[in-house]
C-alpha atoms as a PDB file:
ATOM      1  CA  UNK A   1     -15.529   6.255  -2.358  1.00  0.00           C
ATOM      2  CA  UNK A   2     -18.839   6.750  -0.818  1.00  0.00           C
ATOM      3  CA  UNK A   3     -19.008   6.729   3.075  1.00  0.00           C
ATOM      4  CA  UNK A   4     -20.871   3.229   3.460  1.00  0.00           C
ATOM      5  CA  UNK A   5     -18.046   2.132   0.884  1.00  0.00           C
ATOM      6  CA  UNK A   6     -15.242   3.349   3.883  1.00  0.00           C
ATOM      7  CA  UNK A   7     -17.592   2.374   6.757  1.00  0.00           C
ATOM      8  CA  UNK A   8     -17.396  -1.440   5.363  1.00  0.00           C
ATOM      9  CA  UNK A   9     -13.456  -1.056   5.341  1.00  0.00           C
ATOM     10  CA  UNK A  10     -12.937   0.301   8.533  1.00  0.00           C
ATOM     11  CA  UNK A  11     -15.226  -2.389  10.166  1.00  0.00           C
ATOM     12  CA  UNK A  12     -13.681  -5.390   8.117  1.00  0.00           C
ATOM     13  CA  UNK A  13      -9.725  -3.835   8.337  1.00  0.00           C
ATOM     14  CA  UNK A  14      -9.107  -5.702  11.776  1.00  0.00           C
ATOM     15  CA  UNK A  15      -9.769  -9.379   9.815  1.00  0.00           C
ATOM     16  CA  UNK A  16      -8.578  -8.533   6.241  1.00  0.00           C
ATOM     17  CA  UNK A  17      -5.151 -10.011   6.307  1.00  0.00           C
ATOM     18  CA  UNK A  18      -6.535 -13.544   6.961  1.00  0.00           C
ATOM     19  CA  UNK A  19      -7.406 -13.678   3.329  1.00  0.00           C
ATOM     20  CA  UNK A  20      -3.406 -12.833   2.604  1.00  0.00           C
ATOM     21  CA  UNK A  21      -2.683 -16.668   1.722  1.00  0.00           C
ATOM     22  CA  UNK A  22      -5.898 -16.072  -0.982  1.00  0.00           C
ATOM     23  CA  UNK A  23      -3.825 -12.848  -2.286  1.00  0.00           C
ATOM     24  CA  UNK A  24       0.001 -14.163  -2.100  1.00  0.00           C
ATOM     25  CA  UNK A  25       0.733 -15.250  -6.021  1.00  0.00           C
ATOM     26  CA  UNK A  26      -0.673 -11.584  -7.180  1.00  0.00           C
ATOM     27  CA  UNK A  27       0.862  -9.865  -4.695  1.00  0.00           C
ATOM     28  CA  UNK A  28       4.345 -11.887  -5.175  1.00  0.00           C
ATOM     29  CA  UNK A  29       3.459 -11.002  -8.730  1.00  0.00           C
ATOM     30  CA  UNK A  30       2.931  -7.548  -8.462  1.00  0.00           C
ATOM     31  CA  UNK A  31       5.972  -7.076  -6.310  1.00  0.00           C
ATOM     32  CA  UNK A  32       7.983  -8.497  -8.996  1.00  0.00           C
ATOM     33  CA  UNK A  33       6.396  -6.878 -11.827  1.00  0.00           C
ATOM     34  CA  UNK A  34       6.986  -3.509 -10.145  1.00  0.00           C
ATOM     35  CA  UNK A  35      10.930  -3.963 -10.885  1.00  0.00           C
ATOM     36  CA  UNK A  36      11.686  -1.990  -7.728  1.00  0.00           C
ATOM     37  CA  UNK A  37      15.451  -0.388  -7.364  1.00  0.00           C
ATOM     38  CA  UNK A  38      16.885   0.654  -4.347  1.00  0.00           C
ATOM     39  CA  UNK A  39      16.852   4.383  -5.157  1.00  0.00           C
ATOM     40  CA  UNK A  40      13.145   4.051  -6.233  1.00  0.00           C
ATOM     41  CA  UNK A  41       9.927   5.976  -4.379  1.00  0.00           C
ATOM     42  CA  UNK A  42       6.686   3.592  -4.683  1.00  0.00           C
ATOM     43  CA  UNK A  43       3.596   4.911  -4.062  1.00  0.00           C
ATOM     44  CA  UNK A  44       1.029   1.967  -3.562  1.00  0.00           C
ATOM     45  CA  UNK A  45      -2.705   3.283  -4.114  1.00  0.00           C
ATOM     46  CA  UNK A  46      -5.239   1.088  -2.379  1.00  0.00           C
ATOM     47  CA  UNK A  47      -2.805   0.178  -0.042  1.00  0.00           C
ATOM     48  CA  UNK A  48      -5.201  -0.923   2.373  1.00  0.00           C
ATOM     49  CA  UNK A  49      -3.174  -3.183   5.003  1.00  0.00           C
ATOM     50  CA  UNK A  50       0.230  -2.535   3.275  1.00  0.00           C
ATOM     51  CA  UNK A  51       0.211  -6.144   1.924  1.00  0.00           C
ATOM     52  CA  UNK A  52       2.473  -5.069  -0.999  1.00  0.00           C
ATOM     53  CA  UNK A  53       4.446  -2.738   1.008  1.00  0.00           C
ATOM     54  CA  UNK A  54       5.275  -5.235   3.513  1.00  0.00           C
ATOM     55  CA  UNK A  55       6.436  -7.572   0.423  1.00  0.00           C
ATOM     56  CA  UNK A  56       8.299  -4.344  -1.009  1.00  0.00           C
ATOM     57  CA  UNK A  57       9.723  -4.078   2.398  1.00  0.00           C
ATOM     58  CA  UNK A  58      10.911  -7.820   2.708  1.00  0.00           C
ATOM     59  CA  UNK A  59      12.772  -7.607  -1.013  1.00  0.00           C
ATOM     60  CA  UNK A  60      16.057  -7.072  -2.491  1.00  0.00           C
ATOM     61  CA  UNK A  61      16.527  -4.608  -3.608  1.00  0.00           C
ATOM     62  CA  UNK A  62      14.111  -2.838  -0.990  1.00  0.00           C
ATOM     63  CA  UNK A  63      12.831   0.836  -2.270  1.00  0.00           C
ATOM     64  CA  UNK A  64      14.159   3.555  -0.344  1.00  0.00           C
ATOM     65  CA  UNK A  65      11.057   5.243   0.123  1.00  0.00           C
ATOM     66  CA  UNK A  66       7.564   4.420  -0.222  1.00  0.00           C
ATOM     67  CA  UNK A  67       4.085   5.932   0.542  1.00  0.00           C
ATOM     68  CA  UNK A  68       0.992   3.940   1.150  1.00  0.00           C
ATOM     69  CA  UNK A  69      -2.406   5.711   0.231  1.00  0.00           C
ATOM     70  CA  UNK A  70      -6.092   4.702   0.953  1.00  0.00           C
ATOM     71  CA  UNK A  71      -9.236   6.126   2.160  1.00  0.00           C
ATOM     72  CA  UNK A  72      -9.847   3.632   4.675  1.00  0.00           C
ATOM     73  CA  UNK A  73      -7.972   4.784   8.223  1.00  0.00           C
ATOM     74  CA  UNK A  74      -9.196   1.659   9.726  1.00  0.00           C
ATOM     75  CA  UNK A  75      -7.182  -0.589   7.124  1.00  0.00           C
ATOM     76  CA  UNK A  76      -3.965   1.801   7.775  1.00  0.00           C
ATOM     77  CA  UNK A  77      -4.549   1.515  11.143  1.00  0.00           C
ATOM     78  CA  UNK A  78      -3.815  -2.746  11.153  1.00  0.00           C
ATOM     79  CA  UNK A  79      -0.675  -1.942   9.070  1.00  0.00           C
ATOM     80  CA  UNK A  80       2.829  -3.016  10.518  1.00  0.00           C
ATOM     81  CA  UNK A  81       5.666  -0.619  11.164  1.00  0.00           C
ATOM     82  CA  UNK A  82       7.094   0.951   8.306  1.00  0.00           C
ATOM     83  CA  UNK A  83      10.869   0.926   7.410  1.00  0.00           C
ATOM     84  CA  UNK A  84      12.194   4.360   7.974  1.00  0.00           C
ATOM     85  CA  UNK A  85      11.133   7.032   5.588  1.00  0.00           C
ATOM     86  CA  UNK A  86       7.785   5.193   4.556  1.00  0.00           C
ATOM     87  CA  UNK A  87       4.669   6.639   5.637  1.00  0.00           C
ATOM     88  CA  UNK A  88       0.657   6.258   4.916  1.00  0.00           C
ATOM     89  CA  UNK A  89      -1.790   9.040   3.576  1.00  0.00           C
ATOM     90  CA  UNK A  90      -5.644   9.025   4.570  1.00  0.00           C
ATOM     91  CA  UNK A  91      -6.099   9.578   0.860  1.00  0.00           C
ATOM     92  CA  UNK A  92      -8.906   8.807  -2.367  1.00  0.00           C
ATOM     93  CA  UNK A  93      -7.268   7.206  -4.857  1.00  0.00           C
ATOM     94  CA  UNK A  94      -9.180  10.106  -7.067  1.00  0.00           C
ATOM     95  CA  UNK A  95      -7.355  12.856  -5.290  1.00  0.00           C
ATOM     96  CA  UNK A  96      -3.792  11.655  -4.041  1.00  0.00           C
ATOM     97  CA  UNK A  97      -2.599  14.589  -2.602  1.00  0.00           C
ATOM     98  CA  UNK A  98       1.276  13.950  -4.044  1.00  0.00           C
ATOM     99  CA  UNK A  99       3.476  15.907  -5.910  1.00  0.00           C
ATOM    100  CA  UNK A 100       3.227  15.046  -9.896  1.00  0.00           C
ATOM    101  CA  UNK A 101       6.488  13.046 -10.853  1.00  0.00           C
ATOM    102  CA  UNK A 102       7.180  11.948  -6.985  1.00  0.00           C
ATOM    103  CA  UNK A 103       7.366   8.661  -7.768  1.00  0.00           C
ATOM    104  CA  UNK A 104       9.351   6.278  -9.898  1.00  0.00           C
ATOM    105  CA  UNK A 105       6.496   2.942  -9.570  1.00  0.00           C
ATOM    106  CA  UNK A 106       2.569   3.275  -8.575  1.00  0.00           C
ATOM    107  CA  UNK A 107       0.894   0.491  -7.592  1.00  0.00           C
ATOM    108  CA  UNK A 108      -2.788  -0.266  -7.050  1.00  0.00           C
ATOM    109  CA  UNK A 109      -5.171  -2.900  -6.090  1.00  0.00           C
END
């Protein structure tokens, strides 16, 4: 992602989740098409605000661990508290710096 590309993010992460309500049907969508388990580790690429995390979060069964991943710090920056054992990467989505195999569903946006 070039830098204007992150720039943009950063300077429009404190107003993105106002278009959530724009978002919620693919996001419920996704959430259910991900088939999460309880003993599952998501990794959500993109994550940007943690929109699907915080619907990943809110569900039965709720993963035990998940890791959000984008190159924007501003849009991980308006994300809500994490459940315990979740965490963000500053991350490209070209260069995840994870483990191959760590994860039993990937998402991304």
């Amino acid at each position: 992602m070039s830098r204007a590309a992150i720039e943009t993010w950063d300077r429009n992460a404190p107003h993105y989740d106002a278009q959530e309500r724009l978002e919620a049907r693919a996001l419920d969508t996704a959430h259910r098409l991900a088939g999460l388990r309880s003993d599952d580790t998501l990794v959500d690429v993109g994550t940007g605000t943690g929109l699907l995390l915080r619907r990943a979060a809110a569900g039965r069964p709720r993963p035990a661990r998940a890791i959000g991943v984008d190159r924007s710090e501003g849009m991980l920056a308006e994300m809500r508290e994490l459940p315990a054992g979740w965490s963000v990467v500053v991350a490209d989505a070209a260069a995840v710096p994870l483990d191959d195999g760590c994860a039993d569903v990937v998402t991304c946006a």
